[in-house]
PDB file of N, CA and C in Angstrom:
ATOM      1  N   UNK A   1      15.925   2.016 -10.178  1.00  0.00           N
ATOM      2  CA  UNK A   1      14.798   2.600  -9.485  1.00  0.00           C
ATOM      3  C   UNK A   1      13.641   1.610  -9.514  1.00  0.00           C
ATOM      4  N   UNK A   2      12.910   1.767  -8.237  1.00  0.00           N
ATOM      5  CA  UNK A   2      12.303   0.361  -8.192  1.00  0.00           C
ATOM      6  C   UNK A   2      10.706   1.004  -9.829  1.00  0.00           C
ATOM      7  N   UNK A   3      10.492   0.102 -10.129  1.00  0.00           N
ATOM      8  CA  UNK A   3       9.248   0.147 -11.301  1.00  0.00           C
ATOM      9  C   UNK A   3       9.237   1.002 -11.961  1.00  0.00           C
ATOM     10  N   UNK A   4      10.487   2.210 -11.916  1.00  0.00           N
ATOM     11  CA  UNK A   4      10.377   3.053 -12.908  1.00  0.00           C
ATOM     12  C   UNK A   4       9.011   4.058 -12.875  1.00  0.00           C
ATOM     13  N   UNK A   5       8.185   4.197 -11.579  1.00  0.00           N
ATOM     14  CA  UNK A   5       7.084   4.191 -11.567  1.00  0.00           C
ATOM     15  C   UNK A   5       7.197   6.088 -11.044  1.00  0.00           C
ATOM     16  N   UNK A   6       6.814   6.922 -11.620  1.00  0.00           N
ATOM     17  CA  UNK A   6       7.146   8.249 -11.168  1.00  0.00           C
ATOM     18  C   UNK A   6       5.582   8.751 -10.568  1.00  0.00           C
ATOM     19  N   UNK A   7       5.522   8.432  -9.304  1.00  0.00           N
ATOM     20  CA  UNK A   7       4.520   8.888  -8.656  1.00  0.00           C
ATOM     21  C   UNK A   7       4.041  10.105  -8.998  1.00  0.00           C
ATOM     22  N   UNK A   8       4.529  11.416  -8.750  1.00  0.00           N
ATOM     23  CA  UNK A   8       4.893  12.900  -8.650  1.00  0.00           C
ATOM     24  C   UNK A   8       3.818  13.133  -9.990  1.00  0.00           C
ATOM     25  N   UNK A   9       3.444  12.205 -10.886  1.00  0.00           N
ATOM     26  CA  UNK A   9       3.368  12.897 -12.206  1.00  0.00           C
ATOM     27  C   UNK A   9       1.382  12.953 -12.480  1.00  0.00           C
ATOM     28  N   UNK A  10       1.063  12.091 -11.047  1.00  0.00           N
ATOM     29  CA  UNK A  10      -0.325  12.256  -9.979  1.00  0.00           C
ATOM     30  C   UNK A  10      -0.511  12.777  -9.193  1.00  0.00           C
ATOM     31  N   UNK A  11      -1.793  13.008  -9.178  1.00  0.00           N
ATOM     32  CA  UNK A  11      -2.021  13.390  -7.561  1.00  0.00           C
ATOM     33  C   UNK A  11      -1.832  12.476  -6.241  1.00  0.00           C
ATOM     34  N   UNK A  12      -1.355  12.857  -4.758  1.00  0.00           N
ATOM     35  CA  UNK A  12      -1.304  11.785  -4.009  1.00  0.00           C
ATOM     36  C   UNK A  12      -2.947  10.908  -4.097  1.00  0.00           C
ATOM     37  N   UNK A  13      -1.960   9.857  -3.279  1.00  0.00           N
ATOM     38  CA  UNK A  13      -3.506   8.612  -3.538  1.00  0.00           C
ATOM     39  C   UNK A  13      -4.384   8.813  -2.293  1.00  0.00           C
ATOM     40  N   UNK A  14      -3.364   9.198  -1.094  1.00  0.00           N
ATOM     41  CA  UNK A  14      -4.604   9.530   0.111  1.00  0.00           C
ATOM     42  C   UNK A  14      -4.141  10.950   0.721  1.00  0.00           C
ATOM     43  N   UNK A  15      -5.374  11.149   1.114  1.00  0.00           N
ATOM     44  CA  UNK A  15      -5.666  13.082   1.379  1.00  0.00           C
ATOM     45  C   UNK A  15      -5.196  13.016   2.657  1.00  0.00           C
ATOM     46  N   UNK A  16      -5.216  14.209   3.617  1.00  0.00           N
ATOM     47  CA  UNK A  16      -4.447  14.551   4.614  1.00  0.00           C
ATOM     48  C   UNK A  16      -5.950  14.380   5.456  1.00  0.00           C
ATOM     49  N   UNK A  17      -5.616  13.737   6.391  1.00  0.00           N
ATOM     50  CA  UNK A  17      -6.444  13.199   8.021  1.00  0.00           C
ATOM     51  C   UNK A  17      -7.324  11.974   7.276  1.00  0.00           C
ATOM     52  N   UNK A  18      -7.150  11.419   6.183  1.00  0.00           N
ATOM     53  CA  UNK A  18      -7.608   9.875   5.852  1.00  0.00           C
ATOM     54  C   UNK A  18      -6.889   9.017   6.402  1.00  0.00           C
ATOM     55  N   UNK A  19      -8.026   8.105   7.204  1.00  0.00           N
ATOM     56  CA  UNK A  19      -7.461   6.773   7.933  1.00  0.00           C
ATOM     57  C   UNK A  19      -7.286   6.104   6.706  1.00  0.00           C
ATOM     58  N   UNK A  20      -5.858   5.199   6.881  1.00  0.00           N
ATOM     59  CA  UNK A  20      -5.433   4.289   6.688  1.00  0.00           C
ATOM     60  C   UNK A  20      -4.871   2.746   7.247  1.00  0.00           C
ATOM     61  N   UNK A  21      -3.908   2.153   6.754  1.00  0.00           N
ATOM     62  CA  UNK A  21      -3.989   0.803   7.483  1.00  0.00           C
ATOM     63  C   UNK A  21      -2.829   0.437   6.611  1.00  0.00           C
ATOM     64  N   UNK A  22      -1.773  -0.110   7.421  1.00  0.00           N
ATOM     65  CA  UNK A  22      -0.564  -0.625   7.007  1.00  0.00           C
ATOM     66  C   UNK A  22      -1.094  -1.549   6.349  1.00  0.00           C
ATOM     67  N   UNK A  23      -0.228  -2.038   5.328  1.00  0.00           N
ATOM     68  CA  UNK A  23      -0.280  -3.361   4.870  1.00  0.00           C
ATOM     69  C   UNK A  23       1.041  -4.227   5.184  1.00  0.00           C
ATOM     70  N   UNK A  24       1.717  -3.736   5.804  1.00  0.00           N
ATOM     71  CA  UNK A  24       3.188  -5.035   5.932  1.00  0.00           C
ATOM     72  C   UNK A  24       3.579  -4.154   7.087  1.00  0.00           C
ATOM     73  N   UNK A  25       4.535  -5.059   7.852  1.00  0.00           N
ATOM     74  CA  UNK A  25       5.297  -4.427   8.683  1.00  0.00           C
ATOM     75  C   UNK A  25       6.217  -3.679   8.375  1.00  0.00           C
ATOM     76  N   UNK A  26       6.597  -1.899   9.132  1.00  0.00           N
ATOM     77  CA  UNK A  26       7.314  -1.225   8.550  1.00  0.00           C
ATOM     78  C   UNK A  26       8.366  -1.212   9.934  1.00  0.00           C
ATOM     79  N   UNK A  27       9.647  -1.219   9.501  1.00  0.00           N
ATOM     80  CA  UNK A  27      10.857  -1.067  10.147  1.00  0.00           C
ATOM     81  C   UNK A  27      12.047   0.263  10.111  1.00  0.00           C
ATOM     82  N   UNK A  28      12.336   0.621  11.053  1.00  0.00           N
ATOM     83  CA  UNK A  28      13.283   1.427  10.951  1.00  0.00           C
ATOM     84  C   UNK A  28      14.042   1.005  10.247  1.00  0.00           C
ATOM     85  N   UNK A  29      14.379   2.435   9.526  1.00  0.00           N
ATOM     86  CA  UNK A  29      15.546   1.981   7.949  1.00  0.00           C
ATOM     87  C   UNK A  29      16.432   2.691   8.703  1.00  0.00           C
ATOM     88  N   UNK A  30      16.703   3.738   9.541  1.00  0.00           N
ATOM     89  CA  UNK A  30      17.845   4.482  10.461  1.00  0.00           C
ATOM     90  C   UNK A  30      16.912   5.988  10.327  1.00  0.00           C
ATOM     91  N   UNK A  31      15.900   6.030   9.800  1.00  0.00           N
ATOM     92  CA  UNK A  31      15.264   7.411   9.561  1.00  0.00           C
ATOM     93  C   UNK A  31      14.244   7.865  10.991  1.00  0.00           C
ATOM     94  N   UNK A  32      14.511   7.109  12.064  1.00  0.00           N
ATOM     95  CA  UNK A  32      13.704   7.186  12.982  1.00  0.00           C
ATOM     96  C   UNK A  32      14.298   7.099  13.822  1.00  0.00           C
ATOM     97  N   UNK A  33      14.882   8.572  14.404  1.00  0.00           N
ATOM     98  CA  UNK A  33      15.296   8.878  15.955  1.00  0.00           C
ATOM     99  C   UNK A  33      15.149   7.883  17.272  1.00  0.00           C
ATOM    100  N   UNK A  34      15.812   7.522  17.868  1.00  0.00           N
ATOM    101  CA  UNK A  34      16.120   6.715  19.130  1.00  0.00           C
ATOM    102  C   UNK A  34      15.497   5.607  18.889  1.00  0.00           C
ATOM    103  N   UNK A  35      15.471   4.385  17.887  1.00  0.00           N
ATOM    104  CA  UNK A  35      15.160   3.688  17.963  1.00  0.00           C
ATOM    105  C   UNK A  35      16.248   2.938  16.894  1.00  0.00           C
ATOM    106  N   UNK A  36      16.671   1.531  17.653  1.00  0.00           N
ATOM    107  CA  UNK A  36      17.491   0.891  16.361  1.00  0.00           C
ATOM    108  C   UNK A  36      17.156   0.569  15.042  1.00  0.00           C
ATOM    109  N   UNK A  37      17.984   0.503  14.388  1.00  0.00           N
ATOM    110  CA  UNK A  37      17.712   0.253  12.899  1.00  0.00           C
ATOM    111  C   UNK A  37      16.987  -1.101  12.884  1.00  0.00           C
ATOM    112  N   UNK A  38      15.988  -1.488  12.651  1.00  0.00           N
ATOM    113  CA  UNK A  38      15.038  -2.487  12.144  1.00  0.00           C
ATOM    114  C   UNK A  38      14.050  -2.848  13.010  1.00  0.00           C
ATOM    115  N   UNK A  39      14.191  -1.926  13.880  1.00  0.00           N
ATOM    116  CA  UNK A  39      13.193  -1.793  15.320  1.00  0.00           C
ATOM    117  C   UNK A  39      11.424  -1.571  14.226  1.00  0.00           C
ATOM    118  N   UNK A  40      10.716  -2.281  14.587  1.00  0.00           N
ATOM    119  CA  UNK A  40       9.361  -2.493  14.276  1.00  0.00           C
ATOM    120  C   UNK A  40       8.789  -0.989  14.303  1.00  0.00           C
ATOM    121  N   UNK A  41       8.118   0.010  13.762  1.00  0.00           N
ATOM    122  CA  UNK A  41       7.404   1.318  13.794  1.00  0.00           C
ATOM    123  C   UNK A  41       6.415   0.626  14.083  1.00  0.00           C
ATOM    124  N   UNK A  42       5.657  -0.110  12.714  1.00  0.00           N
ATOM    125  CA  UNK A  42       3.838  -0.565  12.597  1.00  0.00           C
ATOM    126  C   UNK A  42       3.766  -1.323  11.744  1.00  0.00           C
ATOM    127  N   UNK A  43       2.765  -2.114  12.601  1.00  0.00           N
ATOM    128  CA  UNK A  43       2.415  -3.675  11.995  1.00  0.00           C
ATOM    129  C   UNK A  43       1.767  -3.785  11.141  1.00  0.00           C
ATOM    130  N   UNK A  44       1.590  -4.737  10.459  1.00  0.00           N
ATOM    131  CA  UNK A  44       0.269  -5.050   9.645  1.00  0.00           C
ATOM    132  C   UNK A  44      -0.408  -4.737  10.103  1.00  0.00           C
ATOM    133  N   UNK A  45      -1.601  -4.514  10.043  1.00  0.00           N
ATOM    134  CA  UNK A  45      -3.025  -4.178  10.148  1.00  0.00           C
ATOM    135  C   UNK A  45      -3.102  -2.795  11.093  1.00  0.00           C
ATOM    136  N   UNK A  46      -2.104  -2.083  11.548  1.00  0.00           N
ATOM    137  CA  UNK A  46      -2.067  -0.951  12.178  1.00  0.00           C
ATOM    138  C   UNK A  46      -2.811   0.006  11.497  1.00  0.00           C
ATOM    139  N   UNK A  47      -3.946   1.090  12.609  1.00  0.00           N
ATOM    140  CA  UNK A  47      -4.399   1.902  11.848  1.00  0.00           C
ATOM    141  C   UNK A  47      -3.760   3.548  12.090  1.00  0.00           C
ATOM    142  N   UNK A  48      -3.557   4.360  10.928  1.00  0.00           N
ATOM    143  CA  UNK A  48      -3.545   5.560  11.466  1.00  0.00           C
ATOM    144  C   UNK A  48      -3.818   6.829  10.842  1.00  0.00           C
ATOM    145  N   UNK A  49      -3.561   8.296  10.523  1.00  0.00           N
ATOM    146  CA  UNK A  49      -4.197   8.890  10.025  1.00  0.00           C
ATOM    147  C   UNK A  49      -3.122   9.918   9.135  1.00  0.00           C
ATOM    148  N   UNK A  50      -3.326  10.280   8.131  1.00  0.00           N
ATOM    149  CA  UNK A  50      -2.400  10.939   7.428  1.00  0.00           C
ATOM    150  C   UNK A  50      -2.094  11.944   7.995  1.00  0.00           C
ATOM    151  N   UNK A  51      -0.777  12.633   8.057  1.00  0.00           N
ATOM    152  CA  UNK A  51      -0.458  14.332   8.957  1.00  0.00           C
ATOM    153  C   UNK A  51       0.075  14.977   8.134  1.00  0.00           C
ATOM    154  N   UNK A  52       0.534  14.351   7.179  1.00  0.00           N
ATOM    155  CA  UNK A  52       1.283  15.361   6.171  1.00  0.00           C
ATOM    156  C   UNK A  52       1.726  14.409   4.819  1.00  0.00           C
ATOM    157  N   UNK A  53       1.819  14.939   4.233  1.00  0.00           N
ATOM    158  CA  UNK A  53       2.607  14.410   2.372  1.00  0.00           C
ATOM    159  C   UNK A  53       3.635  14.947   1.920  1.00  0.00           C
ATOM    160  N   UNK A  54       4.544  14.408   2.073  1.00  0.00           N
ATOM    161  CA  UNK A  54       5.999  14.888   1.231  1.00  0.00           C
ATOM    162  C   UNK A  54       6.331  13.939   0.202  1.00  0.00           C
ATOM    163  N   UNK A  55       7.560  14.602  -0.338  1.00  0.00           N
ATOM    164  CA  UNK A  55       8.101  14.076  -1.523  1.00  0.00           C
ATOM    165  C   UNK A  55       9.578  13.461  -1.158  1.00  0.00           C
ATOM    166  N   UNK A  56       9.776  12.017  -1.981  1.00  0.00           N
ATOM    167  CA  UNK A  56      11.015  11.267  -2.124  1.00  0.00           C
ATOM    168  C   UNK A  56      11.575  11.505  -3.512  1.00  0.00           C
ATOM    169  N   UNK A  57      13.239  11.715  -3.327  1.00  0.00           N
ATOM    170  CA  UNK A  57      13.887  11.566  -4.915  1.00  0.00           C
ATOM    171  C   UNK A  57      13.173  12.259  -6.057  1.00  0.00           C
ATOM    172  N   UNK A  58      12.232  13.251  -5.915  1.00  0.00           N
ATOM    173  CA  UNK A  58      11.224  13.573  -6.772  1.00  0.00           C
ATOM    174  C   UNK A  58      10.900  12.854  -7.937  1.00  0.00           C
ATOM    175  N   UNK A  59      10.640  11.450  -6.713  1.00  0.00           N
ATOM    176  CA  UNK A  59       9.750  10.166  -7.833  1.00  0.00           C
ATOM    177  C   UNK A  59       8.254   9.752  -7.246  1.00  0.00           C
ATOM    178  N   UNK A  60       8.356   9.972  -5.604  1.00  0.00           N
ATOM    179  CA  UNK A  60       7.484   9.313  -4.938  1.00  0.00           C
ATOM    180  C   UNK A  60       6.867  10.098  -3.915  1.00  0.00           C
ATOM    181  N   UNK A  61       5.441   9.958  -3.556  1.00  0.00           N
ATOM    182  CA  UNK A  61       5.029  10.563  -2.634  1.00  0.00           C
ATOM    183  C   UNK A  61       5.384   9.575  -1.208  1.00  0.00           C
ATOM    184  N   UNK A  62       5.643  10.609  -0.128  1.00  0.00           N
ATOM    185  CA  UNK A  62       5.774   9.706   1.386  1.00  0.00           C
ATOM    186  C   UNK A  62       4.797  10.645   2.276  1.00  0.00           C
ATOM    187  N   UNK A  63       4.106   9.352   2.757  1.00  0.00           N
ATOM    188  CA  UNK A  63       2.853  10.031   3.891  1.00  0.00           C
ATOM    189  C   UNK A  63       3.092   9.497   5.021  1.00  0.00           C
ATOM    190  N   UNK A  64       3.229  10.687   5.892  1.00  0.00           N
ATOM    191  CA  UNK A  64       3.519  10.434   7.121  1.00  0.00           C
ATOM    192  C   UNK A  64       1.995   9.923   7.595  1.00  0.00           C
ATOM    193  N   UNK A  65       1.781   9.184   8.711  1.00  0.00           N
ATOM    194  CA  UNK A  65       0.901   8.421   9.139  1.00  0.00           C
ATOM    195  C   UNK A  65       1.233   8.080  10.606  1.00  0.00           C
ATOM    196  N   UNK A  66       0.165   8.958  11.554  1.00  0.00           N
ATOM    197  CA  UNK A  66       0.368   9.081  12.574  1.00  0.00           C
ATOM    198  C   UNK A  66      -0.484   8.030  13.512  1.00  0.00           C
ATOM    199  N   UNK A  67       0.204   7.145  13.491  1.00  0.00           N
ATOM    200  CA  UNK A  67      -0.520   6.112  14.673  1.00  0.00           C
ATOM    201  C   UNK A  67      -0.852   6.357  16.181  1.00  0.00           C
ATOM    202  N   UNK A  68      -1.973   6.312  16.269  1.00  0.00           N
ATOM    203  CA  UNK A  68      -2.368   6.750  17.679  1.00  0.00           C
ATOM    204  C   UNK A  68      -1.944   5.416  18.815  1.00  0.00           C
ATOM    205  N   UNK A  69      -1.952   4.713  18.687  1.00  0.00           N
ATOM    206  CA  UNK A  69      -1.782   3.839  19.582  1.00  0.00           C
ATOM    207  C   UNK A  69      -0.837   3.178  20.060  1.00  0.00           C
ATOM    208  N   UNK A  70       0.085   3.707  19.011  1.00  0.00           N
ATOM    209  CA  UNK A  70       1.998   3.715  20.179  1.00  0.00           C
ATOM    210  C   UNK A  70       2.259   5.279  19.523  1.00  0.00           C
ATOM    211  N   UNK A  71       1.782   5.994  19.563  1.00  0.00           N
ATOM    212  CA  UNK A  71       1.822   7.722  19.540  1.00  0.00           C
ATOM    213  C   UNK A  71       3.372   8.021  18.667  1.00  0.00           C
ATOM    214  N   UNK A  72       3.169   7.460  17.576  1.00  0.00           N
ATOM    215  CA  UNK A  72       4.462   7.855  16.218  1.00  0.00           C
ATOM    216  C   UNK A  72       3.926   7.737  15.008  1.00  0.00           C
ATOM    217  N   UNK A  73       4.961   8.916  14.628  1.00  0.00           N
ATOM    218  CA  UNK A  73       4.340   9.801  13.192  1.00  0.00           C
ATOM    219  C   UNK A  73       5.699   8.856  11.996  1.00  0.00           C
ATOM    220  N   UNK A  74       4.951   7.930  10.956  1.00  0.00           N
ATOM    221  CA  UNK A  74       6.022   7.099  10.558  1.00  0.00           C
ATOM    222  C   UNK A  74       5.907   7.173   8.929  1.00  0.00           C
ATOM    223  N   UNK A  75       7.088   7.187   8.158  1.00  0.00           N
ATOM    224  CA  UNK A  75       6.982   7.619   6.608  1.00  0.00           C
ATOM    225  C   UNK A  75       6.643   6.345   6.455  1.00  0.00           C
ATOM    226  N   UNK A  76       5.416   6.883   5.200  1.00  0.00           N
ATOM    227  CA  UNK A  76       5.057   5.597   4.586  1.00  0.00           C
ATOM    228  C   UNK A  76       4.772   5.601   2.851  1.00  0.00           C
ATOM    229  N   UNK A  77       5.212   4.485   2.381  1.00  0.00           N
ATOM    230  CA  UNK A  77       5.108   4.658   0.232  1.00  0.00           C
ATOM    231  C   UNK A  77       3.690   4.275   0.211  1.00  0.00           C
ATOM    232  N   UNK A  78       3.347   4.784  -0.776  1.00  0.00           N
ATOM    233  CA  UNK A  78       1.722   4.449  -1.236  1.00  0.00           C
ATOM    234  C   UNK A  78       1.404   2.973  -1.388  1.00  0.00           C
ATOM    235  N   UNK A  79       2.520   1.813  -1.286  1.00  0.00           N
ATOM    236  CA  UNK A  79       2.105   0.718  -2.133  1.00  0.00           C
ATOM    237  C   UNK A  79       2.255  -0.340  -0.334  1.00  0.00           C
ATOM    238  N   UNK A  80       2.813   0.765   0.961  1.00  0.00           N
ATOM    239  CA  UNK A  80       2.743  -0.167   1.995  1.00  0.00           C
ATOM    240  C   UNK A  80       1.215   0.275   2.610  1.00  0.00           C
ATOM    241  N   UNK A  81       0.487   1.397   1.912  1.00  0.00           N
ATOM    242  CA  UNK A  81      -0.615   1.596   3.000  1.00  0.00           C
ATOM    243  C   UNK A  81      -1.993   0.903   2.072  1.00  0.00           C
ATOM    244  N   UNK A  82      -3.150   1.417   2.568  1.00  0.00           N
ATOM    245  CA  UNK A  82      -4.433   0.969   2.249  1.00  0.00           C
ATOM    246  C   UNK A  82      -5.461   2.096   3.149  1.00  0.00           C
ATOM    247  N   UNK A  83      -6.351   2.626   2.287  1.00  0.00           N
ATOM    248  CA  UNK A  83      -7.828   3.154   3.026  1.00  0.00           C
ATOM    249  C   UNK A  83      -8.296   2.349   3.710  1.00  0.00           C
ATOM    250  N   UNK A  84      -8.647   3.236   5.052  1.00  0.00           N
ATOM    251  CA  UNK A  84      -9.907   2.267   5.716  1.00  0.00           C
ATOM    252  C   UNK A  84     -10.938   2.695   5.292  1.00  0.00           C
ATOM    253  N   UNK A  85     -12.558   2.115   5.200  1.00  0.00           N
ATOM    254  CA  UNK A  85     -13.582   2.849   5.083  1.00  0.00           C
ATOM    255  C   UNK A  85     -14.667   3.348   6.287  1.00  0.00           C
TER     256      UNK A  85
END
């Protein structure tokens, strides 16, 4: 398990409708309907806004993050995003 790091045992790090901002490019892992596997979601520096918070493996929080500007709602780990201010 990556860092042994059990998210779950915090509160999430960003609240629901906080802009955020990718930090790396995120790729389809196969979890994203009609699009091929490694097909680009959002780039670096993409901005978008939290829609919801779920849970992974009940280790990790995943925030969906709805980018307005190619109009997709894309899972994201706490350690690929960043606050905007």
């Amino acid at each position: 398990m990556e860092g042994d790091e059990i998210e779950l045992l915090d509160p999430p790090v960003f609240e629901m409708e906080q802009k955020v901002r990718v930090r790396k490019l995120i790729r389809n892992d196969g979890t994203f309907p009609g699009l091929d596997i490694g097909a680009p979601l959002a780039k670096k520096g993409d901005v978008g806004y939290v829609v919801s918070i779920g849970t992974y493996l009940q280790t990790y929080y995943i925030y969906a993050v709805h980018f307005i500007h190619n109009n997709v709602v894309v899972g994201c780990r706490k350690k690929e995003l960043e606050p905007v201010e």
